[in-house]
C-alpha atoms as a PDB file:
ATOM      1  CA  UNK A   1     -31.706 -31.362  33.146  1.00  0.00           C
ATOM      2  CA  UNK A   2     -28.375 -32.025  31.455  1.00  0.00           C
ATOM      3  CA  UNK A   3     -30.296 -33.287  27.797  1.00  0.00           C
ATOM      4  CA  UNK A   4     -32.247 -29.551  28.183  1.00  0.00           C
ATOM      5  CA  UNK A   5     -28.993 -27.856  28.612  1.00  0.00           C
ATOM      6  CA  UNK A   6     -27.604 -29.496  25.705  1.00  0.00           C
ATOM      7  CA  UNK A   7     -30.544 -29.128  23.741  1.00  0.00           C
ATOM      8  CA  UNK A   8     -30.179 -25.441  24.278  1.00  0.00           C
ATOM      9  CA  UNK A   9     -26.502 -25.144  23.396  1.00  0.00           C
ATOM     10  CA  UNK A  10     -27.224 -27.234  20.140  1.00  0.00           C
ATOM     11  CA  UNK A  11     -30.308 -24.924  19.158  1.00  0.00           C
ATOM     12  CA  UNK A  12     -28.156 -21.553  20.169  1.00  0.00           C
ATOM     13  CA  UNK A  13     -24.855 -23.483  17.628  1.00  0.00           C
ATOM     14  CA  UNK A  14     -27.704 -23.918  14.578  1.00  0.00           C
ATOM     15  CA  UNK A  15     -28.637 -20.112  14.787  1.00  0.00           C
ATOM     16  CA  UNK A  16     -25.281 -19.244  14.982  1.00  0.00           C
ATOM     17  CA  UNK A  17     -24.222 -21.005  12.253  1.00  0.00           C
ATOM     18  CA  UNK A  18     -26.980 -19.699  10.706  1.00  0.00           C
ATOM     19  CA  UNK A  19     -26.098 -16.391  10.452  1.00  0.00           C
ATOM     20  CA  UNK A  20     -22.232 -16.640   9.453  1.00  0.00           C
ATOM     21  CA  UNK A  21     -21.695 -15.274   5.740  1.00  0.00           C
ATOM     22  CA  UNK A  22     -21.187 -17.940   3.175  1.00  0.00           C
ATOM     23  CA  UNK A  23     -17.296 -17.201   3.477  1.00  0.00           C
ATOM     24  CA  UNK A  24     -16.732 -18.470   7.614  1.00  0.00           C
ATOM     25  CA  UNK A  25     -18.543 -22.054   6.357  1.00  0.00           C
ATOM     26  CA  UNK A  26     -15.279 -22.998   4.138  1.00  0.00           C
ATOM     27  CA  UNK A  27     -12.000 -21.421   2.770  1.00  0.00           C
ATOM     28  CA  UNK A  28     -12.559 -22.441  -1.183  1.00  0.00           C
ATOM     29  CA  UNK A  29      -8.995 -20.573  -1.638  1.00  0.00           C
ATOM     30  CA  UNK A  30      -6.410 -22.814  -2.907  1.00  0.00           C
ATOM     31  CA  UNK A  31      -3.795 -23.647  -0.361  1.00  0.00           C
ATOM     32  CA  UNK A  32      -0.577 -21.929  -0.808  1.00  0.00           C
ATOM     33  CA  UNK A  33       2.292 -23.188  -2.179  1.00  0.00           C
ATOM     34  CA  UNK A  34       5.267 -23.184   0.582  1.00  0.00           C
ATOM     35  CA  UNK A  35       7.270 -20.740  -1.949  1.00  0.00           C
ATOM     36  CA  UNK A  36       6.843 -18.572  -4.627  1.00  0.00           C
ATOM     37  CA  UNK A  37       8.959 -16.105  -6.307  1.00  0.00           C
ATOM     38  CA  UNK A  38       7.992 -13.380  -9.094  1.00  0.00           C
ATOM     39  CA  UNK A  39      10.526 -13.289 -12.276  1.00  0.00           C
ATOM     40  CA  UNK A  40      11.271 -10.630 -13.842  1.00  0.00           C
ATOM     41  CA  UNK A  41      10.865  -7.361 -11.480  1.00  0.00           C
ATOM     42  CA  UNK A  42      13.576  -5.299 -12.063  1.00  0.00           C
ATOM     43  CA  UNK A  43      14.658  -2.875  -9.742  1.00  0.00           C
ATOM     44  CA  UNK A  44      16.546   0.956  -9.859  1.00  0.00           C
ATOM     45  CA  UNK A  45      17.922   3.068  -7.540  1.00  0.00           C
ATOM     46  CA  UNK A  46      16.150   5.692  -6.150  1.00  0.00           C
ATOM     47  CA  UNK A  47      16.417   8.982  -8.066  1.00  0.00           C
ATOM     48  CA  UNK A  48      15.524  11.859  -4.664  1.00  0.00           C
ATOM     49  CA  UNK A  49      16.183  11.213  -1.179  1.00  0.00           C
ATOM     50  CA  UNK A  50      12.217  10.720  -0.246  1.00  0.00           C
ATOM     51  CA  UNK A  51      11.245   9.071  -3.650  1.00  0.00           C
ATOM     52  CA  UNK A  52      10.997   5.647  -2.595  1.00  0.00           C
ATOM     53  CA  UNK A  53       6.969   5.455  -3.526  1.00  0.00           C
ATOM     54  CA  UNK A  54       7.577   6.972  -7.289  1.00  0.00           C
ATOM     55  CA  UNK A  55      10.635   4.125  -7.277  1.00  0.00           C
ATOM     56  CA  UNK A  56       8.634   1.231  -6.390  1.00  0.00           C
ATOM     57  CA  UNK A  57       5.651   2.316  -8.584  1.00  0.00           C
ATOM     58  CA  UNK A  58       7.698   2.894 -11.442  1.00  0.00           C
ATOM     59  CA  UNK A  59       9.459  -0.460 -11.467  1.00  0.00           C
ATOM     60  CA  UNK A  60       6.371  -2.042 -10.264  1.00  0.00           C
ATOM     61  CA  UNK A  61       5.251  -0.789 -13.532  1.00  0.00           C
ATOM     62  CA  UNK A  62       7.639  -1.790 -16.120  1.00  0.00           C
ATOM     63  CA  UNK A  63       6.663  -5.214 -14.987  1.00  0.00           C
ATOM     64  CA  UNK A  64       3.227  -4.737 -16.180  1.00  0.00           C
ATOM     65  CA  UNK A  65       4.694  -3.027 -19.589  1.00  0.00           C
ATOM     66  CA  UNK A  66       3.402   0.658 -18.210  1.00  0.00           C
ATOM     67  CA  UNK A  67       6.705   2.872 -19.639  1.00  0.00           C
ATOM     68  CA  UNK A  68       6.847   5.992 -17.310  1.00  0.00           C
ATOM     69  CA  UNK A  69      10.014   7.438 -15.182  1.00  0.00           C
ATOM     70  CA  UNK A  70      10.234   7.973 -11.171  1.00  0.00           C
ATOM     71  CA  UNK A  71      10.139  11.901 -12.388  1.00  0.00           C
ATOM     72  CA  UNK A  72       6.715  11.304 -14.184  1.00  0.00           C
ATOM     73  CA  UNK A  73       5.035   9.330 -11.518  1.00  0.00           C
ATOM     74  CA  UNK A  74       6.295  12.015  -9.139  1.00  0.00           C
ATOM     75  CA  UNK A  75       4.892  14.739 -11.163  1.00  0.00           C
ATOM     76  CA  UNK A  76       1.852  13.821 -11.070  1.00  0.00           C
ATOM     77  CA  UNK A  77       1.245  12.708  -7.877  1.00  0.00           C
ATOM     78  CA  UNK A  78      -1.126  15.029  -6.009  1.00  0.00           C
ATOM     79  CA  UNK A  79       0.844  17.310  -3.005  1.00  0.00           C
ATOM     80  CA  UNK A  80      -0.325  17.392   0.547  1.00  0.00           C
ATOM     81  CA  UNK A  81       0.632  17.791   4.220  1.00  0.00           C
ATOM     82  CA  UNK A  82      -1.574  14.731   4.468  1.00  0.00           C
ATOM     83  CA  UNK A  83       0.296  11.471   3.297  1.00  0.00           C
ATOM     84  CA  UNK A  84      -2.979   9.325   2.831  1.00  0.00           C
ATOM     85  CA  UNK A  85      -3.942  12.383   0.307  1.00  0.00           C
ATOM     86  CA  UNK A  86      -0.331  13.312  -1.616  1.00  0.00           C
ATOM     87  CA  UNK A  87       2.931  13.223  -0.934  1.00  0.00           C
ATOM     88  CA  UNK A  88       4.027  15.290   2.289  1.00  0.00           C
ATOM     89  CA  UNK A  89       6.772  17.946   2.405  1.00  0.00           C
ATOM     90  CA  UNK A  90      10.212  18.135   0.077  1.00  0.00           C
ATOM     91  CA  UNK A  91      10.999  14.837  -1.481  1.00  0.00           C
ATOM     92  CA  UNK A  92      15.139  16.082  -1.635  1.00  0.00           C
ATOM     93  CA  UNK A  93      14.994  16.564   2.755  1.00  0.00           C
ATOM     94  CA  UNK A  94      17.219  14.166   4.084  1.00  0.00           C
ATOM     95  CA  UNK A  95      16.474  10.477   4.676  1.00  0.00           C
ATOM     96  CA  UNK A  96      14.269   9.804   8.005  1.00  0.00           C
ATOM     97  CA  UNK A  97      13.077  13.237   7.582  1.00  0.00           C
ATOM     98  CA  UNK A  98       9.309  13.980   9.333  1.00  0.00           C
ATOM     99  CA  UNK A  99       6.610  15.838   8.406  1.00  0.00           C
ATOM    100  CA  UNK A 100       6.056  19.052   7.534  1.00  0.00           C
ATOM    101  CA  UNK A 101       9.942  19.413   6.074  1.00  0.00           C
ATOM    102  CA  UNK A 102       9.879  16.062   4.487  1.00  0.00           C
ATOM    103  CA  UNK A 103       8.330  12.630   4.825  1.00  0.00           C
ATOM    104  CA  UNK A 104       6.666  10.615   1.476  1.00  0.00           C
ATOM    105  CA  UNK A 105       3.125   9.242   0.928  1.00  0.00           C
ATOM    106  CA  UNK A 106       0.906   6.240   1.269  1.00  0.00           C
ATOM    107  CA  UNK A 107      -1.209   3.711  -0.343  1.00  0.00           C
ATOM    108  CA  UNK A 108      -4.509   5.268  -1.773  1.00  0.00           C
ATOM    109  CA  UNK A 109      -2.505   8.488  -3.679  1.00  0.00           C
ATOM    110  CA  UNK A 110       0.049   5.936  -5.290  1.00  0.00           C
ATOM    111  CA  UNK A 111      -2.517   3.220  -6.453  1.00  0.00           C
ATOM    112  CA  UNK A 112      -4.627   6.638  -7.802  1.00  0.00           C
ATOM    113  CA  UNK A 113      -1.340   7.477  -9.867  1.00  0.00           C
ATOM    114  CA  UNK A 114      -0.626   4.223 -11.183  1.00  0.00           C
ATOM    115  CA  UNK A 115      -4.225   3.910 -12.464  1.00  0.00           C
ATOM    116  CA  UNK A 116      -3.779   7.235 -13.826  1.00  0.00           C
ATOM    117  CA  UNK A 117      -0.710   5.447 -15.891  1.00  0.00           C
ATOM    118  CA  UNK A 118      -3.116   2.540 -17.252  1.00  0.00           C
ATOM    119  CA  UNK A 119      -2.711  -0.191 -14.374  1.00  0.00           C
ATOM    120  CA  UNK A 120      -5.590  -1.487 -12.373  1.00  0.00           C
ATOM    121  CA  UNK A 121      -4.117  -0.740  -9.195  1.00  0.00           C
ATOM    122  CA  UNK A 122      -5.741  -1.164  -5.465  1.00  0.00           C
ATOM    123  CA  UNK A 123      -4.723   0.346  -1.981  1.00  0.00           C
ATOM    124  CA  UNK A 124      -4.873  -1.956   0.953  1.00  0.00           C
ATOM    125  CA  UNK A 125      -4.726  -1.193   4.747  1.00  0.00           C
ATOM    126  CA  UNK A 126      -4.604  -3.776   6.150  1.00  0.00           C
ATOM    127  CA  UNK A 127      -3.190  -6.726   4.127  1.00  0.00           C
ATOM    128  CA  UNK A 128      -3.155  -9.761   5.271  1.00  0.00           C
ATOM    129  CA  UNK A 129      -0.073 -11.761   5.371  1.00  0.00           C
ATOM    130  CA  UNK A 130      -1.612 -14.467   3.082  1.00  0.00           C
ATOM    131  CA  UNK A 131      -3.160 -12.064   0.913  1.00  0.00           C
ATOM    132  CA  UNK A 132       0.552 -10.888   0.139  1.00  0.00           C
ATOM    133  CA  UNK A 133       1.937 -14.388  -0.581  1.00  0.00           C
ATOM    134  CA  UNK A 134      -1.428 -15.174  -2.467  1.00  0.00           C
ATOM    135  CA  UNK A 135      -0.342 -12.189  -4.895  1.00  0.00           C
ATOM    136  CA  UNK A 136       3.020 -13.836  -5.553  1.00  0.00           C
ATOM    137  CA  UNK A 137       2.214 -16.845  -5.747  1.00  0.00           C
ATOM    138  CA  UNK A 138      -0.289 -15.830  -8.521  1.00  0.00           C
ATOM    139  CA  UNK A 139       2.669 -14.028 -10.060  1.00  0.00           C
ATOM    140  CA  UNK A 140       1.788 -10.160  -9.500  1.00  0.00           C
ATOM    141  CA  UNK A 141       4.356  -8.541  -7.018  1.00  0.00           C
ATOM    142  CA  UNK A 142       3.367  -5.858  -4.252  1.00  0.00           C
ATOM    143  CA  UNK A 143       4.385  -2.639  -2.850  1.00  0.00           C
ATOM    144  CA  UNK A 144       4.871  -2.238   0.353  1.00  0.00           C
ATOM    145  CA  UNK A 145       5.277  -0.012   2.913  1.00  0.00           C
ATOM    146  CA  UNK A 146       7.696  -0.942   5.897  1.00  0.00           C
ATOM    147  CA  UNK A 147      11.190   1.223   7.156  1.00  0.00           C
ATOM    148  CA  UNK A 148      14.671   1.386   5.794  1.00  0.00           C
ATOM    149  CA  UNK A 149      16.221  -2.019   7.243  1.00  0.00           C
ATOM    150  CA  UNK A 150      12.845  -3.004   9.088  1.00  0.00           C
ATOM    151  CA  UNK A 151      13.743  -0.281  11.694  1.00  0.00           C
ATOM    152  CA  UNK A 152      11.383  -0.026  14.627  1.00  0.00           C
ATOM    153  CA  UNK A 153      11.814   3.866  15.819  1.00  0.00           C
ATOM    154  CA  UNK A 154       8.190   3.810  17.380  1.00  0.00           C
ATOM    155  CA  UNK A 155       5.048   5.173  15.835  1.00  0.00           C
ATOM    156  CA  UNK A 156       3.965   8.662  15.906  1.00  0.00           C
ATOM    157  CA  UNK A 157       1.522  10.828  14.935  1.00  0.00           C
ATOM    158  CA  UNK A 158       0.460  13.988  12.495  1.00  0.00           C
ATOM    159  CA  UNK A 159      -2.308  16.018  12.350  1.00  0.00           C
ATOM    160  CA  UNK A 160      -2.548  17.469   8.941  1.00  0.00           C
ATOM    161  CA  UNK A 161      -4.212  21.029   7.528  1.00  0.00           C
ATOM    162  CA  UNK A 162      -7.543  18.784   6.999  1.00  0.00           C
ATOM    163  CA  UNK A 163      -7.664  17.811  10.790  1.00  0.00           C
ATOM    164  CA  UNK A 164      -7.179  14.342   9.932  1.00  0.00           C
ATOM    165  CA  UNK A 165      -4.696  12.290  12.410  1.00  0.00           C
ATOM    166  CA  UNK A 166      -2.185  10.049  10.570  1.00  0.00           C
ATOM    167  CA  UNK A 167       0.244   8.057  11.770  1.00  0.00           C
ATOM    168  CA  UNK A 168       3.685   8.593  10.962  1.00  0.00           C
ATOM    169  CA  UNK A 169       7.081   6.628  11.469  1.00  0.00           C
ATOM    170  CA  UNK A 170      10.564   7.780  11.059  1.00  0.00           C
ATOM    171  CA  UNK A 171      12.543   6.052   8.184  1.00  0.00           C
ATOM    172  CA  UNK A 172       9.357   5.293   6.412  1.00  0.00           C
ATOM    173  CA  UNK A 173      10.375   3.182   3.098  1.00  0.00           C
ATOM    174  CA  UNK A 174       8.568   1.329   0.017  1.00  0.00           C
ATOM    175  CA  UNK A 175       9.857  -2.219  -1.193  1.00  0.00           C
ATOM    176  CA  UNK A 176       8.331  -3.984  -3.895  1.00  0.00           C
ATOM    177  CA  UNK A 177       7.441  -7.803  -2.589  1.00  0.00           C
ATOM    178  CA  UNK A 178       8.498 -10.547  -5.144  1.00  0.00           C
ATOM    179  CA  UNK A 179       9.235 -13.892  -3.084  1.00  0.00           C
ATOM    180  CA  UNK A 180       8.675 -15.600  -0.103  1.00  0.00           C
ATOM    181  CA  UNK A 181       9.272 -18.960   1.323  1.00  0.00           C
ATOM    182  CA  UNK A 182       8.866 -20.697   4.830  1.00  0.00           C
ATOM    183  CA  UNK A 183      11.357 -18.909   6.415  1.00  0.00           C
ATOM    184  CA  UNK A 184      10.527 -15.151   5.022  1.00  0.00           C
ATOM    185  CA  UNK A 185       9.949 -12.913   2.194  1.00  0.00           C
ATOM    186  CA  UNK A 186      12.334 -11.520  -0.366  1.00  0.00           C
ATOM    187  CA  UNK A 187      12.001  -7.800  -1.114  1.00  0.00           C
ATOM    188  CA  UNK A 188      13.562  -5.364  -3.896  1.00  0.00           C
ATOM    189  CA  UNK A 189      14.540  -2.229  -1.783  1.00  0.00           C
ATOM    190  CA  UNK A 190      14.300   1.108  -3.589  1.00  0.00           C
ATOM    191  CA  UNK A 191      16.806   2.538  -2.141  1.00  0.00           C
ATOM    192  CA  UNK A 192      19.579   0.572  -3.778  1.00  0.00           C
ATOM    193  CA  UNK A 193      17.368  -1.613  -6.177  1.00  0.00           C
ATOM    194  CA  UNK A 194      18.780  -4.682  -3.864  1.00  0.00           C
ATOM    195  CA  UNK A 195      16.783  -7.446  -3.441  1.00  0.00           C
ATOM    196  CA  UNK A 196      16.664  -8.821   0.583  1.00  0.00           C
ATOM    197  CA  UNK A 197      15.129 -11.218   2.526  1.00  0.00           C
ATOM    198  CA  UNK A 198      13.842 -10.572   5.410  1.00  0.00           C
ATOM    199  CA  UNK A 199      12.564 -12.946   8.640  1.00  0.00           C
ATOM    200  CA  UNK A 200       8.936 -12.615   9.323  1.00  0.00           C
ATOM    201  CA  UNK A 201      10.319 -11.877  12.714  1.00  0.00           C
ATOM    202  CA  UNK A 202      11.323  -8.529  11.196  1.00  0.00           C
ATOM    203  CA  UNK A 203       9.021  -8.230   8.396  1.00  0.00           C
ATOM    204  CA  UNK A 204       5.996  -8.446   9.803  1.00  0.00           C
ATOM    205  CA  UNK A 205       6.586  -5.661  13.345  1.00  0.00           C
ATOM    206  CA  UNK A 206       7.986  -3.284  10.348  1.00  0.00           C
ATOM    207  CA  UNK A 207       4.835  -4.089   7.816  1.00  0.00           C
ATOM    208  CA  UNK A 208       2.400  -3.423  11.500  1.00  0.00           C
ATOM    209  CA  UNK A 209       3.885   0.580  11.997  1.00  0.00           C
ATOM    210  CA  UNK A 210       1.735   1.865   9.058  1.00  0.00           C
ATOM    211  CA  UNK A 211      -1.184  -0.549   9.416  1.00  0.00           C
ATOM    212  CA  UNK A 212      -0.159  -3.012   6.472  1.00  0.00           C
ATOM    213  CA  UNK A 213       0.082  -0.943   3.567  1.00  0.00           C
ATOM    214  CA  UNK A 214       0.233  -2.627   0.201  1.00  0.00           C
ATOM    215  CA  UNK A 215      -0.659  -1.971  -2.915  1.00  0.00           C
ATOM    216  CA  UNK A 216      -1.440  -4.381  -5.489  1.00  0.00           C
ATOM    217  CA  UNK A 217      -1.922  -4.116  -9.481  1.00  0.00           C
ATOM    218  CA  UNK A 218      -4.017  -6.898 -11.280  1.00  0.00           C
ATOM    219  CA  UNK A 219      -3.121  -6.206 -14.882  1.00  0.00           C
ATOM    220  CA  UNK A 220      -3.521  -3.080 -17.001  1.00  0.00           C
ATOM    221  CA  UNK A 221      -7.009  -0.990 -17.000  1.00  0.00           C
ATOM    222  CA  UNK A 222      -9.173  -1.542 -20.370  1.00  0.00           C
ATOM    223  CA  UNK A 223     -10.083   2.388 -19.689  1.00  0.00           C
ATOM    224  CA  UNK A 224      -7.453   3.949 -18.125  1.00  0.00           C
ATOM    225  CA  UNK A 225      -7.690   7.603 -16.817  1.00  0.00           C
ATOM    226  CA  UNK A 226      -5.993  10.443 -18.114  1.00  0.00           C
ATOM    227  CA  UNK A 227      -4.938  11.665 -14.181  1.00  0.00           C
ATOM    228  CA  UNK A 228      -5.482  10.094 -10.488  1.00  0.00           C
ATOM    229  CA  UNK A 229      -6.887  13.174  -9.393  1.00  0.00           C
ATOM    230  CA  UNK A 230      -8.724  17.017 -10.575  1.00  0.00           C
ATOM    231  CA  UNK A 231      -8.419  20.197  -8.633  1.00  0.00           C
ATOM    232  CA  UNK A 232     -11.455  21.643  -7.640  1.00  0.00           C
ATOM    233  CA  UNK A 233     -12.427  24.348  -4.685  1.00  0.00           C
ATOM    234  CA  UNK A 234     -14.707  23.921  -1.422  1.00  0.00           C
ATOM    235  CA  UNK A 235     -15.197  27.489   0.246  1.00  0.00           C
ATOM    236  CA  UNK A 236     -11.955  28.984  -0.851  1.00  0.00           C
ATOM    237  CA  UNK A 237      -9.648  26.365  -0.144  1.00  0.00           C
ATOM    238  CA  UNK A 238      -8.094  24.285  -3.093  1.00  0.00           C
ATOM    239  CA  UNK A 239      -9.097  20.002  -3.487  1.00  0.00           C
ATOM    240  CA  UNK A 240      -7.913  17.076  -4.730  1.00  0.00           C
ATOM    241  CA  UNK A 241     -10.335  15.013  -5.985  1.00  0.00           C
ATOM    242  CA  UNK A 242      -9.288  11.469  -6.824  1.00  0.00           C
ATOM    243  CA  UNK A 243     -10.231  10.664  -9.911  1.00  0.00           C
ATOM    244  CA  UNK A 244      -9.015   7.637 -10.997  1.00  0.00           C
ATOM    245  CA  UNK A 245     -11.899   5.144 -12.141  1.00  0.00           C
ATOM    246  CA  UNK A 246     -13.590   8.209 -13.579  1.00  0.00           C
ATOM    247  CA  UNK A 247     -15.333   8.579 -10.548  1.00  0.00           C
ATOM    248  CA  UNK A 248     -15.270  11.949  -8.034  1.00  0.00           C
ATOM    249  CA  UNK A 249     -14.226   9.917  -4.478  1.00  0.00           C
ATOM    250  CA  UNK A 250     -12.263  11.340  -1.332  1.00  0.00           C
ATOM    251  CA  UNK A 251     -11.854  15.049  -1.427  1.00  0.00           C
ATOM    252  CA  UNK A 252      -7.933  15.370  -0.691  1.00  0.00           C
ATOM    253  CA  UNK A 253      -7.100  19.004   0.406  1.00  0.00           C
ATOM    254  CA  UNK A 254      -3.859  20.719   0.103  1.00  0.00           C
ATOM    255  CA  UNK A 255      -2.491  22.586   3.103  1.00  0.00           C
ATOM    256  CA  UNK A 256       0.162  24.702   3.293  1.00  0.00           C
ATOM    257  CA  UNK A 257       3.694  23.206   1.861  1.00  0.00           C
END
């Protein structure tokens, strides 16, 4: 009875195996190094009281050689009262401001903008944790999105003009990523252009509020676009539509401002 049961459990282990993807049989990733640190990120103050993305993604890239100001990237980044579509509300309302007066933007419309600028830029939510040190270890730094001084005011939520619910956190805040080490990771604030590091113990709760944002930029595009996004209409009402591997993806709508 007992070599049938084991029989069984060894057949049911074979399928099993069977049927993982090629990636659960072995990790063929390197193994990371216990440190790494990126040279030669510079950071600048932050010009507006909400421009913290523009900040980031402007020094982010300098790094790469991609001349443009935090007014230029903020010009062109699409508007919306959806964050995850443009950037949400006035970007001079005071710091810790919420939507609709003021809050920022996220991932997707900033990696759109910086493609737009001739970087091959990517959105993530989530990242992973080793992804992130994998990045710096390989020598290409990371934005992130976390709160002034790893805050933890609690999670909330906004339902924008679209009818999409996002979720929102007060003192929302963008660091670039350029170091990390056993005990935590170094960060370039844009606030003040310092560059602080911060315990995983208060990293990583901070890095959880919005899901693990991070976006990442691989080098510069061999065809970059001329814009992240065109306007176009659906039944009366005014679109974004990102547009920045030459491709029509994710209709972004504009409500009211």
């Amino acid at each position: 009875m007992s070599r049938t049961i084991s029989l069984s459990i060894l057949s049911l282990t074979v399928v099993t195996l069977a049927l993982l993807p090629p990636s659960a049989w072995a990790d063929d990733s390197p193994p990371l190094p216990a440190a790494a640190r990126v040279e030669g990120v510079v950071g600048y103050p932050q010009e507006r009281n909400l421009s913290c993305e523009s900040r980031s993604a402007a020094d982010l890239g300098a790094y790469w050689g991609a001349e443009f100001t935090e007014a230029a990237f903020l010009r062109r980044l699409p508007r919306s009262d959806n964050p995850h579509r443009g950037f949400l509300g006035d970007v001079d309302m005071p710091p810790g401001s919420l939507p609709p007066i003021g809050y920022g933007v996220y991932a997707e419309p900033i990696a759109a903008t910086l493609r737009s600028f001739g970087l091959a830029a990517e959105a993530h939510r989530p990242f992973e944790l080793n992804a992130l040190k994998r990045e710096l270890a390989a020598g290409r730094p990371v934005i992130v999105w976390a709160t002034y001084e790893m805050q933890m005011p609690g999670v909330d939520t906004w339902v924008s003009w679209d009818g999409e619910t996002t979720t929102i956190v007060r003192w929302q805040h963008t660091f670039i990523a350029v170091a990390y080490d056993e005990q935590g990771v170094s960060l370039i604030d844009a606030y003040d252009a310092q560059t602080r590091t911060f315990s995983y113990d208060a990293f990583l709760p901070a890095w959880d509020q919005l899901g693990r944002m991070a976006v990442t930029v691989s080098g510069p595009l061999t065809r970059p676009s001329t814009r992240p996004w065109r306007m176009t209409s659906h039944r009366g009402h005014p679109q974004f539509v990102v547009d920045g591997r030459g491709l029509a993806s994710h209709a972004w709508r504009v409500g009211p401002q």
